[in-house]
Protein backbone atom coordinates (compact mmCIF):
# COMPACT_ATOMS: atom_id res chain seq x y z
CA UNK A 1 7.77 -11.65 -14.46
CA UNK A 2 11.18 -10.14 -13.80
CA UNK A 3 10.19 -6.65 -14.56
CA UNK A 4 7.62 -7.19 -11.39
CA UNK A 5 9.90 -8.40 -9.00
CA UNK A 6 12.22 -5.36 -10.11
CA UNK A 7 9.08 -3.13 -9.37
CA UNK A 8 8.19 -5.12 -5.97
CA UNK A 9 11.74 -4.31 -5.03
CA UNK A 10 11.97 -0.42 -6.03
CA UNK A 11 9.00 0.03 -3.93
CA UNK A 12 10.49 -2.08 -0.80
CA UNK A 13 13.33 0.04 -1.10
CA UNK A 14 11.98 3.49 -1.66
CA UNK A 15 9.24 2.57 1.41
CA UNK A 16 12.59 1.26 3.44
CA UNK A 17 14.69 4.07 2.58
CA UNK A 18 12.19 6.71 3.51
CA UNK A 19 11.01 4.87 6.66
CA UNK A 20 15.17 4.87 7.65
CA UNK A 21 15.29 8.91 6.92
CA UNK A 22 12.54 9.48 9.05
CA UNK A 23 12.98 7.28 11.89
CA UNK A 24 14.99 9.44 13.27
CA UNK A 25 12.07 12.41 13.29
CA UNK A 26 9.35 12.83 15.49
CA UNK A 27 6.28 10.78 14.59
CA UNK A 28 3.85 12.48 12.56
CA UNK A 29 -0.48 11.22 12.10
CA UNK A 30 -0.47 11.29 16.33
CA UNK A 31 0.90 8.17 16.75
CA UNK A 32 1.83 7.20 20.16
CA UNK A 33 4.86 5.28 19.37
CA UNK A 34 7.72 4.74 16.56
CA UNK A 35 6.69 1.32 16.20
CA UNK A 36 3.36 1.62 15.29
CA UNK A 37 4.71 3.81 12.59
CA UNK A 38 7.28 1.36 11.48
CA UNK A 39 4.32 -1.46 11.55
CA UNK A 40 2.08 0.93 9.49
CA UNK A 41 4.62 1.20 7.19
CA UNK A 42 5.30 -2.53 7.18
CA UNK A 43 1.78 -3.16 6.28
CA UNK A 44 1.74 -0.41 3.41
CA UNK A 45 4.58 -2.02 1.44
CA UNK A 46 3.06 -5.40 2.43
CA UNK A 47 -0.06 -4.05 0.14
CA UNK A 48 1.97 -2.63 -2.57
CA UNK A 49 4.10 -5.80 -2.82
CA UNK A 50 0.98 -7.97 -3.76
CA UNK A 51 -0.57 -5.03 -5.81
CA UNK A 52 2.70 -5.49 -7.93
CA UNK A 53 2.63 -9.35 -8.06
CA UNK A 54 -1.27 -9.07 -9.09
CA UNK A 55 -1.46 -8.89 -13.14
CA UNK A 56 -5.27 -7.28 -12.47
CA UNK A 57 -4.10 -4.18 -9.90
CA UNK A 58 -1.70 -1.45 -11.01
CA UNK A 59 0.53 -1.09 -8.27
CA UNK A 60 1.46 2.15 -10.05
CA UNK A 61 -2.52 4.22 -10.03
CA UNK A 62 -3.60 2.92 -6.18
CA UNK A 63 -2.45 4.55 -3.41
CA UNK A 64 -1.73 2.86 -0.16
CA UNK A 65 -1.77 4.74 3.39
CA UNK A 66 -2.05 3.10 6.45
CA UNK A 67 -2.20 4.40 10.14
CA UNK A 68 -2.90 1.85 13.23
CA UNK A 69 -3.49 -0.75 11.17
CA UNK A 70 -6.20 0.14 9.17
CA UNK A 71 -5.02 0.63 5.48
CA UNK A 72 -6.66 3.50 2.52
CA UNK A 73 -6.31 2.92 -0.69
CA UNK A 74 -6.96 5.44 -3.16
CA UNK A 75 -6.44 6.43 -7.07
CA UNK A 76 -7.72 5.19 -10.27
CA UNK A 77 -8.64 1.58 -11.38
CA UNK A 78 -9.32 0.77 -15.04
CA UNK A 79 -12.53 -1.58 -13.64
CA UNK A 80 -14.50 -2.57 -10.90
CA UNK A 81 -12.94 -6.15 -11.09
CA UNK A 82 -9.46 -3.97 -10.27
CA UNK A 83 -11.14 -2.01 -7.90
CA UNK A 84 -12.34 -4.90 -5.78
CA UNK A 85 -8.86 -6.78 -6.09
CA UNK A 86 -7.54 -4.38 -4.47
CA UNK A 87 -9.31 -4.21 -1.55
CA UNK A 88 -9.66 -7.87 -1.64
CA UNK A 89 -5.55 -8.02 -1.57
CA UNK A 90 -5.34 -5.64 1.38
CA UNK A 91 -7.77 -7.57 3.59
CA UNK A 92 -6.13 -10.49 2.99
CA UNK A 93 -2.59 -9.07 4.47
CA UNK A 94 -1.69 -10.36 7.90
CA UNK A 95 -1.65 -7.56 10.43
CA UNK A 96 -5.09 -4.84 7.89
CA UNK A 97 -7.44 -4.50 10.83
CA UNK A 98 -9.48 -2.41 8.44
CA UNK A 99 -9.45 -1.25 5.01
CA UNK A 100 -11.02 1.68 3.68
CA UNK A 101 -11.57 2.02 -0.10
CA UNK A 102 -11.43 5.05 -1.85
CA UNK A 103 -10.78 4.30 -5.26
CA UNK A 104 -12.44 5.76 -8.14
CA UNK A 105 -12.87 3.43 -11.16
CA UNK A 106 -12.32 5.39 -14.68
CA UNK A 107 -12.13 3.37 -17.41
CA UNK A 108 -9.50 3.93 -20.61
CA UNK A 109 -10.17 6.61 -22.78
């Protein structure tokens, strides 16, 4: 259980620490404004957070991108069951207007 928290908060800080570098930068993706960037952002580690509290996704093989609210997630899941936890997490965050699910399942060798 602690090892997950640690991960939760390496990936709040690395998201933090990159969205504080770049804040300072134009905004890329053609967003209008440097708030909906920071939201996006928001939202993303949002996702990852519960990917890392979930025992059945690896926070580690799905990818989360998000841009105006609507969040892609992408990678590799071991099953279908991880596949559609996934999604199921990012739906279920306050703020995904949409979510668009690219991952591939591919099972252990």
């Amino acid at each position: 259980m602690l090892n997950k928290s640690i991960l939760t908060l390496a990936i709040a800080t690395a998201l933090t620490a990159t969205l504080a570098a770049t804040s300072g930068c134009a905004v890329t993706r053609k967003q209008e404004t440097v708030g909906a960037y920071i939201d996006d952002a928001a939202l993303t580690t949002k996702v990852k957070a519960k990917f890392a509290d979930n025992t059945t996704v690896s926070a580690m093989a799905i990818s989360v991108e998000t841009m105006k609210g609507t969040v892609q997630l992408s990678g590799f899941a071991k099953t279908a069951e991880e596949r559609m936890m996934a999604e199921k997490l990012a739906r279920e965050t306050s703020g995904v207007v949409a979510v668009r699910n690219d991952i591939v399942v591919r099972p252990a060798p």
